[in-house]
PDB file of N, CA and C in Angstrom:
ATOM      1  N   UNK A   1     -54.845 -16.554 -23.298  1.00  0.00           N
ATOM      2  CA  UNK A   1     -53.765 -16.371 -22.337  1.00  0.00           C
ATOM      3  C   UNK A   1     -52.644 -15.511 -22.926  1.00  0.00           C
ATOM      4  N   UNK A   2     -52.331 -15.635 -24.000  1.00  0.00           N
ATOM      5  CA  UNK A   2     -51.326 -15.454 -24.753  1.00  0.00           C
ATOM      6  C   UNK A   2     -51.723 -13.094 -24.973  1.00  0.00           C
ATOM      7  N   UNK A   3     -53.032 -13.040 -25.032  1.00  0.00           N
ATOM      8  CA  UNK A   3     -53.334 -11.940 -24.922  1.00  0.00           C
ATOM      9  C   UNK A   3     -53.218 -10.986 -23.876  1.00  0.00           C
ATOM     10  N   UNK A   4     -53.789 -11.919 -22.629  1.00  0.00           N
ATOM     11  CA  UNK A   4     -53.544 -11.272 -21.785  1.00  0.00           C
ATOM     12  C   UNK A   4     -51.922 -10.977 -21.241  1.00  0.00           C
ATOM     13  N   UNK A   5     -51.123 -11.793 -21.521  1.00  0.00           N
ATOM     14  CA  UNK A   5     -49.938 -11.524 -21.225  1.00  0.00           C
ATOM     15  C   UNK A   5     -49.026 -10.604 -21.996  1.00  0.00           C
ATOM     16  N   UNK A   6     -50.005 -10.067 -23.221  1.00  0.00           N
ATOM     17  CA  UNK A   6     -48.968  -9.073 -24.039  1.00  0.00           C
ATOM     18  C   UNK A   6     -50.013  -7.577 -23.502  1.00  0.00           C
ATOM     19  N   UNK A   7     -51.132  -7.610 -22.885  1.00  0.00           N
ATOM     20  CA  UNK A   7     -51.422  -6.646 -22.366  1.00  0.00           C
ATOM     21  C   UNK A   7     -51.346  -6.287 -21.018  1.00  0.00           C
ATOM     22  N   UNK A   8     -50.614  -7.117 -20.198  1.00  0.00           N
ATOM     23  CA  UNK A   8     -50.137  -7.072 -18.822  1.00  0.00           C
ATOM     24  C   UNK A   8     -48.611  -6.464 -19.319  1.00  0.00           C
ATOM     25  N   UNK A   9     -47.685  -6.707 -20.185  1.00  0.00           N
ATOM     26  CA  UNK A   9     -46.540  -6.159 -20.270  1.00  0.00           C
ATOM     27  C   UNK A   9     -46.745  -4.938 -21.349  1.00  0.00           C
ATOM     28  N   UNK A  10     -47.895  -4.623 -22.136  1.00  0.00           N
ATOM     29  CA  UNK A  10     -48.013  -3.477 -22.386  1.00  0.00           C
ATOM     30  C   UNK A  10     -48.100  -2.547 -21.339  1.00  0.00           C
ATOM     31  N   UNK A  11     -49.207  -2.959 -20.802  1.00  0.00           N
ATOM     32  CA  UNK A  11     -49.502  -1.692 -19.773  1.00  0.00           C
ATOM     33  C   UNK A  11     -48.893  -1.666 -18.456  1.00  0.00           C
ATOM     34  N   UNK A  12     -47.891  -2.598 -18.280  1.00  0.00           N
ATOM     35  CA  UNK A  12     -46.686  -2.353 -17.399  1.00  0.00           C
ATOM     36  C   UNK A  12     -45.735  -1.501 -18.520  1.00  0.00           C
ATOM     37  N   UNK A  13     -45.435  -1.549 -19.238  1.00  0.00           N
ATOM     38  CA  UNK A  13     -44.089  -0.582 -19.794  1.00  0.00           C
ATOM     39  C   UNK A  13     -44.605   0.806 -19.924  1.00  0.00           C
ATOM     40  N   UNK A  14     -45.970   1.023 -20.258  1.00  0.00           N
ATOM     41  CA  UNK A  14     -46.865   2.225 -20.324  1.00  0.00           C
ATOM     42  C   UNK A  14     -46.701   2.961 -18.855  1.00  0.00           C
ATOM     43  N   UNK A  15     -47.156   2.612 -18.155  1.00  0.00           N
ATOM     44  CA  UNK A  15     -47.096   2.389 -16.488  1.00  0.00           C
ATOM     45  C   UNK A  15     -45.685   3.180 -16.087  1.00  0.00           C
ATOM     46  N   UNK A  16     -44.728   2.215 -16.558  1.00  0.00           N
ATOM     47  CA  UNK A  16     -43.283   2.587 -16.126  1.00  0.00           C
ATOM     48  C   UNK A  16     -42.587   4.057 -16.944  1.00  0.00           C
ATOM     49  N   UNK A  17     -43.422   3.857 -17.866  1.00  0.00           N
ATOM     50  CA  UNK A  17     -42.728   5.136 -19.026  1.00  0.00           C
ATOM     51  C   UNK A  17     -43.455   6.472 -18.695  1.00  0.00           C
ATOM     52  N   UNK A  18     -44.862   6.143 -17.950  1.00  0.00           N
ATOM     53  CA  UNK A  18     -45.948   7.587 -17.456  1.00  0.00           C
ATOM     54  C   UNK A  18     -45.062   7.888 -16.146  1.00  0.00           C
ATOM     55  N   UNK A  19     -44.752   7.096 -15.270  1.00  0.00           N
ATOM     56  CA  UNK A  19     -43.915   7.039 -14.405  1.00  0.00           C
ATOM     57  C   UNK A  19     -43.427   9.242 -14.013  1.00  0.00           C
ATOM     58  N   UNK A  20     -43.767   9.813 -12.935  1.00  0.00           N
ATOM     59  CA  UNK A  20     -43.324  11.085 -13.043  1.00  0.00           C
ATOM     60  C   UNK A  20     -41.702  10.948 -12.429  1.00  0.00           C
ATOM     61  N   UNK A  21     -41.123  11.768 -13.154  1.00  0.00           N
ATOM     62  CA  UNK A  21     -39.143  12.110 -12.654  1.00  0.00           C
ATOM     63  C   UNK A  21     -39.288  13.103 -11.672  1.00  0.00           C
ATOM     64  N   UNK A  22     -38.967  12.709 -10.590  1.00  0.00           N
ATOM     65  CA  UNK A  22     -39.249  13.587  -9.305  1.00  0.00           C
ATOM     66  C   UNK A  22     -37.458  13.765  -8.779  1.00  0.00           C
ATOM     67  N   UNK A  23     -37.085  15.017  -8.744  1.00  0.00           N
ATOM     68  CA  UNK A  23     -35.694  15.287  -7.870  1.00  0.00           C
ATOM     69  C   UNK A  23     -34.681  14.489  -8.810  1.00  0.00           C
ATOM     70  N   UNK A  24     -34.678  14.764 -10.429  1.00  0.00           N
ATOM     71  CA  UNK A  24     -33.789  14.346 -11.144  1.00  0.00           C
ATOM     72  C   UNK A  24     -33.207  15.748 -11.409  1.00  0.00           C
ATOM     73  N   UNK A  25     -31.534  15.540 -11.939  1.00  0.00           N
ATOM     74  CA  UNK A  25     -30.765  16.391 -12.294  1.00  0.00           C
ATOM     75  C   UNK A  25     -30.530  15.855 -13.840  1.00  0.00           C
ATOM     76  N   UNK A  26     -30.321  16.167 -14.829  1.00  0.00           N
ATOM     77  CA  UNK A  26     -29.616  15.519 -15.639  1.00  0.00           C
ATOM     78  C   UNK A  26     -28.262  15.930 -16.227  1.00  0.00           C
ATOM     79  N   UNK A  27     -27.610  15.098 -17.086  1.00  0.00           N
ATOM     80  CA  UNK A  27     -26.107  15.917 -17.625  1.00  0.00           C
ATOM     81  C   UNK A  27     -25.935  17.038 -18.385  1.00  0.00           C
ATOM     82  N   UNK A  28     -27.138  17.299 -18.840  1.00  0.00           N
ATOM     83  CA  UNK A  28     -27.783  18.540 -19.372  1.00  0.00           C
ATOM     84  C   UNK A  28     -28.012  19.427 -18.367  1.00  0.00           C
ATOM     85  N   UNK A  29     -27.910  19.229 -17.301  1.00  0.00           N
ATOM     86  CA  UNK A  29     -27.861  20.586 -16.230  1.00  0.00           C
ATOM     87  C   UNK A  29     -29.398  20.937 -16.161  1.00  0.00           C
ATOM     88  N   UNK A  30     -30.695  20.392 -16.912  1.00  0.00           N
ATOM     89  CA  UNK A  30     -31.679  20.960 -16.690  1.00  0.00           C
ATOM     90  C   UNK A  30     -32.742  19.565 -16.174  1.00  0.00           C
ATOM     91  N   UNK A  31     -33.001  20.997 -14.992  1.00  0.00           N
ATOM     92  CA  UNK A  31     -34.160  19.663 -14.040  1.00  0.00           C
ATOM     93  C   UNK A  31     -35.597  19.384 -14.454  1.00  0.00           C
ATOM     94  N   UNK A  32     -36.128  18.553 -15.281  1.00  0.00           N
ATOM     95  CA  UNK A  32     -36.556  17.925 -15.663  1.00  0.00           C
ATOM     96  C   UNK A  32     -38.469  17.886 -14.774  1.00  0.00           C
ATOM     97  N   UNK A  33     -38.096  17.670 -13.665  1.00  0.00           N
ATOM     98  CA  UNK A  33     -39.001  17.677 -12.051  1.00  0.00           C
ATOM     99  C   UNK A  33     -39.860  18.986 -12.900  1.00  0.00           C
ATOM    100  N   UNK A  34     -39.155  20.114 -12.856  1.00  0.00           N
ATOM    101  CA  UNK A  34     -39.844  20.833 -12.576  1.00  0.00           C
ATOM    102  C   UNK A  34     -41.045  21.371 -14.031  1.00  0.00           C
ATOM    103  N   UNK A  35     -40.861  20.461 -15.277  1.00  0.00           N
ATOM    104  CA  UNK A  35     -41.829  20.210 -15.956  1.00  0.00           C
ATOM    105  C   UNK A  35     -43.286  19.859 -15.725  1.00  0.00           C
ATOM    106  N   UNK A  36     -43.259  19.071 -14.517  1.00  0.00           N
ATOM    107  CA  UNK A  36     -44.596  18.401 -14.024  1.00  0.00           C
ATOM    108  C   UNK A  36     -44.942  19.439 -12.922  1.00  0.00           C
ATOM    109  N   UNK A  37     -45.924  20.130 -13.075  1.00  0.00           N
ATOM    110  CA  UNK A  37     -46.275  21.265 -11.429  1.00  0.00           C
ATOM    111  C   UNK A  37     -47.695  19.911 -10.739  1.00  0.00           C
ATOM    112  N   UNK A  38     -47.346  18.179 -11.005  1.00  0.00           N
ATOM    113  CA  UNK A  38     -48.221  17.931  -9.660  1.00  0.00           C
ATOM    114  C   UNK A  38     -47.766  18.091  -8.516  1.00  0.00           C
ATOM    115  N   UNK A  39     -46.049  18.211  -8.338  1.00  0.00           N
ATOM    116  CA  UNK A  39     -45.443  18.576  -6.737  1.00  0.00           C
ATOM    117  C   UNK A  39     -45.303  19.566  -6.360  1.00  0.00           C
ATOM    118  N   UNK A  40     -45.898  20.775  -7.345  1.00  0.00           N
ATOM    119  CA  UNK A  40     -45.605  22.277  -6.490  1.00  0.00           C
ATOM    120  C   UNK A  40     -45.522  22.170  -5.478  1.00  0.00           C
ATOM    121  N   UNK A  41     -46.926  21.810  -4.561  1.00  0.00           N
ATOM    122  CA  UNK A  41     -47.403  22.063  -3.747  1.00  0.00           C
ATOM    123  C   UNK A  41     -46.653  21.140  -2.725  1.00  0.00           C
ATOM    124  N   UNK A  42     -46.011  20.525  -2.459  1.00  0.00           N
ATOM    125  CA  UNK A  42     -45.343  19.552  -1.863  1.00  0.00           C
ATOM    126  C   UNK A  42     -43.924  19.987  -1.695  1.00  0.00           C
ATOM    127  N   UNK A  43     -43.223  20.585  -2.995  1.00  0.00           N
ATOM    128  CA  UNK A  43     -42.330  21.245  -3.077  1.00  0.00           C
ATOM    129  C   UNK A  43     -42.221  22.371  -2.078  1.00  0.00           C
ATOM    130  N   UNK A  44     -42.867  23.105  -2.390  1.00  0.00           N
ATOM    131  CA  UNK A  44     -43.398  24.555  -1.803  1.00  0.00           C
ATOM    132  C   UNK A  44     -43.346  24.079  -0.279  1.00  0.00           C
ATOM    133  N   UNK A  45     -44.655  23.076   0.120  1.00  0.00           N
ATOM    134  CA  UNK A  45     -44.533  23.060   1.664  1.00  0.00           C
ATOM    135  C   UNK A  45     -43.085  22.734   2.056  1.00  0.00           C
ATOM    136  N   UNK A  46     -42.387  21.554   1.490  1.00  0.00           N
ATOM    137  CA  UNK A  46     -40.955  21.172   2.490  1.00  0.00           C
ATOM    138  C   UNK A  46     -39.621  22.445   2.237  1.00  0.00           C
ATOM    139  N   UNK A  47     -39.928  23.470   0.809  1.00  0.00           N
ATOM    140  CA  UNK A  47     -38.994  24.456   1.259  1.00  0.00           C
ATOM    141  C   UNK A  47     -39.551  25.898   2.051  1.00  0.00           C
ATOM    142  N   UNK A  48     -40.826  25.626   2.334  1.00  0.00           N
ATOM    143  CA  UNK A  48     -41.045  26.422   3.424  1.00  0.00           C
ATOM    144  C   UNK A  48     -40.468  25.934   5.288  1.00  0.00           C
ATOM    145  N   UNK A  49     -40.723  24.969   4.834  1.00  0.00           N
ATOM    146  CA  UNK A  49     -40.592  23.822   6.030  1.00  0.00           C
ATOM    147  C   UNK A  49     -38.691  24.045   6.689  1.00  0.00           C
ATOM    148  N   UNK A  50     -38.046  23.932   5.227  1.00  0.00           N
ATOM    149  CA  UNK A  50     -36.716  24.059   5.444  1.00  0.00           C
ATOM    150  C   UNK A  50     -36.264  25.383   5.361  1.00  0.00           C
ATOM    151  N   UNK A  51     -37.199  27.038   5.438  1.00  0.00           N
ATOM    152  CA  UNK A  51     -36.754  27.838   5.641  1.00  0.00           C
ATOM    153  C   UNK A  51     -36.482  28.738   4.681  1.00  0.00           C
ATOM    154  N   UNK A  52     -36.485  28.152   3.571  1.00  0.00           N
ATOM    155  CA  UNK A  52     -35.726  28.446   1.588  1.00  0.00           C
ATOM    156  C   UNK A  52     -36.860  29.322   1.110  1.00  0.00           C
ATOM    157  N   UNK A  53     -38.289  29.293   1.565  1.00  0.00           N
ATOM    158  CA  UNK A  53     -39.306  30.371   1.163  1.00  0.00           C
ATOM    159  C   UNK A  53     -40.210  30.684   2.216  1.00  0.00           C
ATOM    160  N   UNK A  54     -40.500  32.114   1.901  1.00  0.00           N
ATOM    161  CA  UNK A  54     -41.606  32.850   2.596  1.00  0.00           C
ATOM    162  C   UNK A  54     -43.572  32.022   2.890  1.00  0.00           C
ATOM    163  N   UNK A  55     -44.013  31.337   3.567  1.00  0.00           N
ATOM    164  CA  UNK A  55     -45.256  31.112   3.454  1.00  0.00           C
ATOM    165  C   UNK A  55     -46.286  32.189   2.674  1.00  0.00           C
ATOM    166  N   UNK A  56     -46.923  31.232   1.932  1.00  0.00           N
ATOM    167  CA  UNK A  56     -48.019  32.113   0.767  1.00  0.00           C
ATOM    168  C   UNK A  56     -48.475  32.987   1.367  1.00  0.00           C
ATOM    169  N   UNK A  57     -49.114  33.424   2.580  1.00  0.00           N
ATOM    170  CA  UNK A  57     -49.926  34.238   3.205  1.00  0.00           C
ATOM    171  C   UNK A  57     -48.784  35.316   2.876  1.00  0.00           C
ATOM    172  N   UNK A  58     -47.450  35.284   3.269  1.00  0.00           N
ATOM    173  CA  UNK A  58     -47.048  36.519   3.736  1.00  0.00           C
ATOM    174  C   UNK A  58     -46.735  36.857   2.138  1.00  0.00           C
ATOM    175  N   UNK A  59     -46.206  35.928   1.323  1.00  0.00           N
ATOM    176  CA  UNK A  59     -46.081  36.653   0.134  1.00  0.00           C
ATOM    177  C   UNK A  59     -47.473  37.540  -0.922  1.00  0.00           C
ATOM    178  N   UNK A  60     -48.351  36.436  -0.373  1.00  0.00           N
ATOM    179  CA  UNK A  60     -49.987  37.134  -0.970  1.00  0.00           C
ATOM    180  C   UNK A  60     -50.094  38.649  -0.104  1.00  0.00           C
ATOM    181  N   UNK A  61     -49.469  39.001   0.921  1.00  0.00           N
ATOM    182  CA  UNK A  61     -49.705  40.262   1.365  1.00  0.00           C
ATOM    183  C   UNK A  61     -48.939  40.973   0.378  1.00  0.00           C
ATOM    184  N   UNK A  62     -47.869  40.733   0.625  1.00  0.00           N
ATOM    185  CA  UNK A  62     -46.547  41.175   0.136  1.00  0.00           C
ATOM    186  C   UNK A  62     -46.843  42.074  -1.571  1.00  0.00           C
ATOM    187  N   UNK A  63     -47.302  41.037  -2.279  1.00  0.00           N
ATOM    188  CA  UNK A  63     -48.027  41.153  -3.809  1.00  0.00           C
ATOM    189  C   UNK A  63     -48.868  42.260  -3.632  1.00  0.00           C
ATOM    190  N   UNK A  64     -49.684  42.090  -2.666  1.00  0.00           N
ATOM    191  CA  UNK A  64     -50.820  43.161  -2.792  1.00  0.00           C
ATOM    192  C   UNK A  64     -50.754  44.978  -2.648  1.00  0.00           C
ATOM    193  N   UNK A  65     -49.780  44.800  -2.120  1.00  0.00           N
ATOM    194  CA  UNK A  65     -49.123  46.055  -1.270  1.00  0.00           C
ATOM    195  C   UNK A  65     -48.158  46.494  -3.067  1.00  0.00           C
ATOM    196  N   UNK A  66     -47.958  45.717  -3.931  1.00  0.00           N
ATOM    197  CA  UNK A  66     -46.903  45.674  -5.200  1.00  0.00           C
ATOM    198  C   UNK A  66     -47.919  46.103  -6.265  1.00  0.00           C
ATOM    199  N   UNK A  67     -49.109  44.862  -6.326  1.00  0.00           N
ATOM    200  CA  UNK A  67     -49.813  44.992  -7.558  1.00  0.00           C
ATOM    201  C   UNK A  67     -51.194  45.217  -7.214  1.00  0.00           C
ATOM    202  N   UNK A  68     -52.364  45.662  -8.100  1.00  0.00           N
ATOM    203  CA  UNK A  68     -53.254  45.783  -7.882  1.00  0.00           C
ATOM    204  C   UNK A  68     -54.482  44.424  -8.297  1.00  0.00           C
ATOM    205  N   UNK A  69     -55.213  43.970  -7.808  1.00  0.00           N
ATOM    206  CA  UNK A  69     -55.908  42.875  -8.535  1.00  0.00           C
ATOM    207  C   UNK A  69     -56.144  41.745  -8.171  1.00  0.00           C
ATOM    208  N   UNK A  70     -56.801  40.491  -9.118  1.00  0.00           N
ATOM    209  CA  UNK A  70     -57.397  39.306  -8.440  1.00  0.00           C
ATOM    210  C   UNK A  70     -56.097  38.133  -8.940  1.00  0.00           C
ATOM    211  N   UNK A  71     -55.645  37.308  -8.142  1.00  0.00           N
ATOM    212  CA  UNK A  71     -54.651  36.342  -8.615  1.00  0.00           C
ATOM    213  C   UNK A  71     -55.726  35.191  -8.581  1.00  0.00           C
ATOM    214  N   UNK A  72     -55.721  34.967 -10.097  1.00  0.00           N
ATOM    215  CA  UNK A  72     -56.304  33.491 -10.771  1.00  0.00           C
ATOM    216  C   UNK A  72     -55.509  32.185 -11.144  1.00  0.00           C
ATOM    217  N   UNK A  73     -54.542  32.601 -10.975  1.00  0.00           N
ATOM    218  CA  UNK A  73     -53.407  31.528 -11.213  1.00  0.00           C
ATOM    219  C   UNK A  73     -52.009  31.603  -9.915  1.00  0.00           C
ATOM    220  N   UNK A  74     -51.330  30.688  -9.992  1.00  0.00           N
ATOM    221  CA  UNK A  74     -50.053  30.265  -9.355  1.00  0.00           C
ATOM    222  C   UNK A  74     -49.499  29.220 -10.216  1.00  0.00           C
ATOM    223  N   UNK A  75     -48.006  29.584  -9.994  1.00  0.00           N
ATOM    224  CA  UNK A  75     -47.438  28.496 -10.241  1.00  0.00           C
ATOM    225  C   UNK A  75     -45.977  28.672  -9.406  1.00  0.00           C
ATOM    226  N   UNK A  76     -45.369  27.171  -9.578  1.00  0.00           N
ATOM    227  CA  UNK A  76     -43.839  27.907  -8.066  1.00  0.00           C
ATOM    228  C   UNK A  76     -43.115  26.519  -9.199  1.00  0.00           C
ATOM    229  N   UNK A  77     -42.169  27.325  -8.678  1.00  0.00           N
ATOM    230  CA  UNK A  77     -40.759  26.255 -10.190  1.00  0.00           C
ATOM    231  C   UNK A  77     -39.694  26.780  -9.390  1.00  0.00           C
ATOM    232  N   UNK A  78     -38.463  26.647  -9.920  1.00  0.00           N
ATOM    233  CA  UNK A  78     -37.109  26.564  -9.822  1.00  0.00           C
ATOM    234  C   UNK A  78     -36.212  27.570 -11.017  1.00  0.00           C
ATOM    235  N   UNK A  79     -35.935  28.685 -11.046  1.00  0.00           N
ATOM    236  CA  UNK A  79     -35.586  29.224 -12.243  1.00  0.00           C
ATOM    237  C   UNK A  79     -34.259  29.877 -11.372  1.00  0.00           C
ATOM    238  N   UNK A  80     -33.096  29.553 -12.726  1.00  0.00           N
ATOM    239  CA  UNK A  80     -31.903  30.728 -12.154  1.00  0.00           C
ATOM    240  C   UNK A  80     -31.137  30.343 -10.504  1.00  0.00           C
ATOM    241  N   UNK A  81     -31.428  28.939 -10.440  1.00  0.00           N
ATOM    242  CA  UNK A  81     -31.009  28.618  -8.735  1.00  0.00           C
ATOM    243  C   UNK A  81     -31.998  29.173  -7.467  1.00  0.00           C
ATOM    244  N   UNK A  82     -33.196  29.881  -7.652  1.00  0.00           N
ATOM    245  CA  UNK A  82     -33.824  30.429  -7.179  1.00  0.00           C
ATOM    246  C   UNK A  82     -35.708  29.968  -7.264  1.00  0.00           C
ATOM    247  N   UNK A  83     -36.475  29.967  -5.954  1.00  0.00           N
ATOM    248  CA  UNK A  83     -37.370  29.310  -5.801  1.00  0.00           C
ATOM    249  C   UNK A  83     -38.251  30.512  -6.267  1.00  0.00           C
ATOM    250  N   UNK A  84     -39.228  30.409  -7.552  1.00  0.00           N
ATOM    251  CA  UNK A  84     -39.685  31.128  -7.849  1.00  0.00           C
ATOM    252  C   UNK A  84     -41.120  31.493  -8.173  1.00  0.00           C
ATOM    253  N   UNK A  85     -42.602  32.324  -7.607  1.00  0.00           N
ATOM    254  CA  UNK A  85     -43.961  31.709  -7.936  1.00  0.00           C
ATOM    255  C   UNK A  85     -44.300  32.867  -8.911  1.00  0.00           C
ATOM    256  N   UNK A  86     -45.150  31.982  -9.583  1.00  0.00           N
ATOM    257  CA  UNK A  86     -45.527  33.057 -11.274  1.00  0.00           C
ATOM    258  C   UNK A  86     -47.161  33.439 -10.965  1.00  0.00           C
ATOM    259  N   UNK A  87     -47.414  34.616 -10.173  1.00  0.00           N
ATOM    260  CA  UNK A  87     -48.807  34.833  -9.950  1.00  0.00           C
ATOM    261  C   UNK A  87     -49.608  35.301 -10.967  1.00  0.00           C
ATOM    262  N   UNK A  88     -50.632  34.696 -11.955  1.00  0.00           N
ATOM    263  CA  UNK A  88     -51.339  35.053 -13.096  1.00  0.00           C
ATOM    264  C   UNK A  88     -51.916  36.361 -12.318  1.00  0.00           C
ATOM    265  N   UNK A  89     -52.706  37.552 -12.519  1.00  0.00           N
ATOM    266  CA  UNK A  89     -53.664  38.335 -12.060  1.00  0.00           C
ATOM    267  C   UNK A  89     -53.875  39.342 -13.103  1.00  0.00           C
ATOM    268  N   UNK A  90     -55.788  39.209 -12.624  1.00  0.00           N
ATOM    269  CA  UNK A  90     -56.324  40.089 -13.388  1.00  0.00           C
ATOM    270  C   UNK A  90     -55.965  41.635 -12.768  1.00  0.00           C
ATOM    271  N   UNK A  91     -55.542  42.325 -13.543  1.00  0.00           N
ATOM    272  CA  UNK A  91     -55.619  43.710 -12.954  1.00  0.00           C
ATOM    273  C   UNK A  91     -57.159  44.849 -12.813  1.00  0.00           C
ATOM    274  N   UNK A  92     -56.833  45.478 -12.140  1.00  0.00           N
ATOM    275  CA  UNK A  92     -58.469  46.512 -12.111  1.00  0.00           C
ATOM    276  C   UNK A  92     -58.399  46.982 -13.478  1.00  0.00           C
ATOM    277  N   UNK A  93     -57.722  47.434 -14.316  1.00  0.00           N
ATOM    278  CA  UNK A  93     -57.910  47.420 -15.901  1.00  0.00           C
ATOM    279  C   UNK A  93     -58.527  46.092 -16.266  1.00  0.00           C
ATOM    280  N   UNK A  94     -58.846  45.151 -16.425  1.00  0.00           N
ATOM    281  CA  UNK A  94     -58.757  43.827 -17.086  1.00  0.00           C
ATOM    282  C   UNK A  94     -57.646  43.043 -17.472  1.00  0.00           C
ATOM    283  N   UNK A  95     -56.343  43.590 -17.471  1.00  0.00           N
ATOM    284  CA  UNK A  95     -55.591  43.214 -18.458  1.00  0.00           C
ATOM    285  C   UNK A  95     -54.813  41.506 -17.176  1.00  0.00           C
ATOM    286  N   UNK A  96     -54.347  40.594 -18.040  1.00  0.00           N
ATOM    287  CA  UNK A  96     -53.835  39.592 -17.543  1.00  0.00           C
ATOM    288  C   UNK A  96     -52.124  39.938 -17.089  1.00  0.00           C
ATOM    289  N   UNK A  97     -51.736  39.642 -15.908  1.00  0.00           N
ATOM    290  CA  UNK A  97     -50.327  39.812 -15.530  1.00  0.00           C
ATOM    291  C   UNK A  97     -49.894  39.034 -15.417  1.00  0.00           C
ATOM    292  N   UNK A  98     -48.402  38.594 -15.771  1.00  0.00           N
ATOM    293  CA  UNK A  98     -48.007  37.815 -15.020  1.00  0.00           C
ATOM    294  C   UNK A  98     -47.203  38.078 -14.137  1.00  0.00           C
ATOM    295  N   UNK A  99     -46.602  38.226 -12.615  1.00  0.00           N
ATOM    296  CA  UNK A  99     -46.074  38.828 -11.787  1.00  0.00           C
ATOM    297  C   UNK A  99     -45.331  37.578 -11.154  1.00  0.00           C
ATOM    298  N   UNK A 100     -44.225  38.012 -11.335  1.00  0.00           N
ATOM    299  CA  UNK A 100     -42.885  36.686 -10.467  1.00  0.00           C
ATOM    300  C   UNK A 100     -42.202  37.274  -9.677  1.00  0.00           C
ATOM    301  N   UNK A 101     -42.681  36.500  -8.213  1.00  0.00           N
ATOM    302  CA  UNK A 101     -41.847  36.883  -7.048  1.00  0.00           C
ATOM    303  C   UNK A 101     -41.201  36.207  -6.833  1.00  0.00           C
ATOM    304  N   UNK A 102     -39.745  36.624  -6.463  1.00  0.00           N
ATOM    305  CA  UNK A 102     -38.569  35.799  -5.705  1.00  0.00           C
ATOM    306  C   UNK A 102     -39.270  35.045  -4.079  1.00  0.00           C
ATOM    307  N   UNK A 103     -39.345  34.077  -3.915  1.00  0.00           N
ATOM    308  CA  UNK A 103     -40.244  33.166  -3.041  1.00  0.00           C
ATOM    309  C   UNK A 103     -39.496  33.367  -1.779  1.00  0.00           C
ATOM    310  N   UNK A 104     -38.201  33.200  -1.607  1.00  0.00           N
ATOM    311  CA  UNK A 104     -37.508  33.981  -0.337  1.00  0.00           C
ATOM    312  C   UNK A 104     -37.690  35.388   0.336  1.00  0.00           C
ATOM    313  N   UNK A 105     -37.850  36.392  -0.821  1.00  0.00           N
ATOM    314  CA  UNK A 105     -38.037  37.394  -0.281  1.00  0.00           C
ATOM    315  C   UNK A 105     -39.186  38.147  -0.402  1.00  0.00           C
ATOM    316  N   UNK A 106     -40.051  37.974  -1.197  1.00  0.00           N
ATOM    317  CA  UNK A 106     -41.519  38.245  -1.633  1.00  0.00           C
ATOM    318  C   UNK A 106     -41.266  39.248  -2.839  1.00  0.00           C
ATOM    319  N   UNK A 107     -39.706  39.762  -3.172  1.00  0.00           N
ATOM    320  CA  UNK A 107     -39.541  40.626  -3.923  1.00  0.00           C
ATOM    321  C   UNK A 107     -40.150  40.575  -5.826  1.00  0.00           C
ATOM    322  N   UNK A 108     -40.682  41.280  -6.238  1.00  0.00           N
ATOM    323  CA  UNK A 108     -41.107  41.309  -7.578  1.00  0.00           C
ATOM    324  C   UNK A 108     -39.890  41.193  -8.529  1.00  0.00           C
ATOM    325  N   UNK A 109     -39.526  40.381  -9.386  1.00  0.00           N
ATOM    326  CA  UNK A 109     -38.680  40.244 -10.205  1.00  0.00           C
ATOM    327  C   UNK A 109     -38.779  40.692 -11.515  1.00  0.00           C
ATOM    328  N   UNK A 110     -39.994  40.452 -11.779  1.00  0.00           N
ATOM    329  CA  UNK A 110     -40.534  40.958 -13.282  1.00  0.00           C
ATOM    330  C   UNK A 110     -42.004  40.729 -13.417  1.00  0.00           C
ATOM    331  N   UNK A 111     -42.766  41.888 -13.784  1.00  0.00           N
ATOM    332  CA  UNK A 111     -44.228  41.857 -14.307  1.00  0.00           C
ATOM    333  C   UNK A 111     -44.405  41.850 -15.771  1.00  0.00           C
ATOM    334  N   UNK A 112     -44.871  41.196 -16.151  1.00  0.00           N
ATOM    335  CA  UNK A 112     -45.046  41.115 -17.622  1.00  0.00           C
ATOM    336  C   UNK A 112     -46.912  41.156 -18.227  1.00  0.00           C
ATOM    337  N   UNK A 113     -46.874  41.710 -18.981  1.00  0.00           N
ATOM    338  CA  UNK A 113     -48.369  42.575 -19.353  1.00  0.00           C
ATOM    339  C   UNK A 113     -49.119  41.817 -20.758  1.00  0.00           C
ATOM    340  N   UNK A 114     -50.041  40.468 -20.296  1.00  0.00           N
ATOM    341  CA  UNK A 114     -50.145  39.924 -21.894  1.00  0.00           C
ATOM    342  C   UNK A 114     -51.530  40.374 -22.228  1.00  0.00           C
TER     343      UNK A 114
END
């Protein structure tokens, strides 16, 4: 008995400490949330929802018309006060991009060449 009750409050404090920080600010000024990308996608839909970003379709046009190539990756975060998605893509060279569009306006902010 005595076992099971130190592994019921283990794996409750484990539990509570895996626990994800969703829509925290801290006194450090840095949001924390946006460490974990399981809410991109959740994120993404309710600030499309509220108007704050462009739907993927129009920005995936948007990109294409910018860069040339296959997007193998996404990612959408919060950088600079601004809603921001980091499109990995292979270019028709091979080479890996990373290409960040401002999510409001579909505008290219910076391509970076790794």
């Amino acid at each position: 008995m005595k076992h099971q009750w130190i592994l019921f409050v283990l794996t409750a404090g484990l539990a509570v400490t895996l626990m994800p920080v969703r829509d925290a600010a801290f006194a450090d000024g840095y949001e924390r949330q946006w460490e974990d990308d399981d809410y991109a996608y959740d994120r993404a839909r309710r600030a499309v929802d509220r108007g704050e970003i462009l739907p993927m379709a129009k920005l995936l046009e948007r990109l294409k018309t910018q860069v040339r190539g296959e997007v193998v990756g996404v990612e959408f975060e919060r950088e600079y006060g601004r809603w921001v998605y980091e499109f990995k893509i292979i270019d028709t060279k091979g080479r890996l991009l990373e290409v960040y569009i401002d999510a409001r306006t579909g505008t290219v902010i910076s391509l970076e060449d790794n």
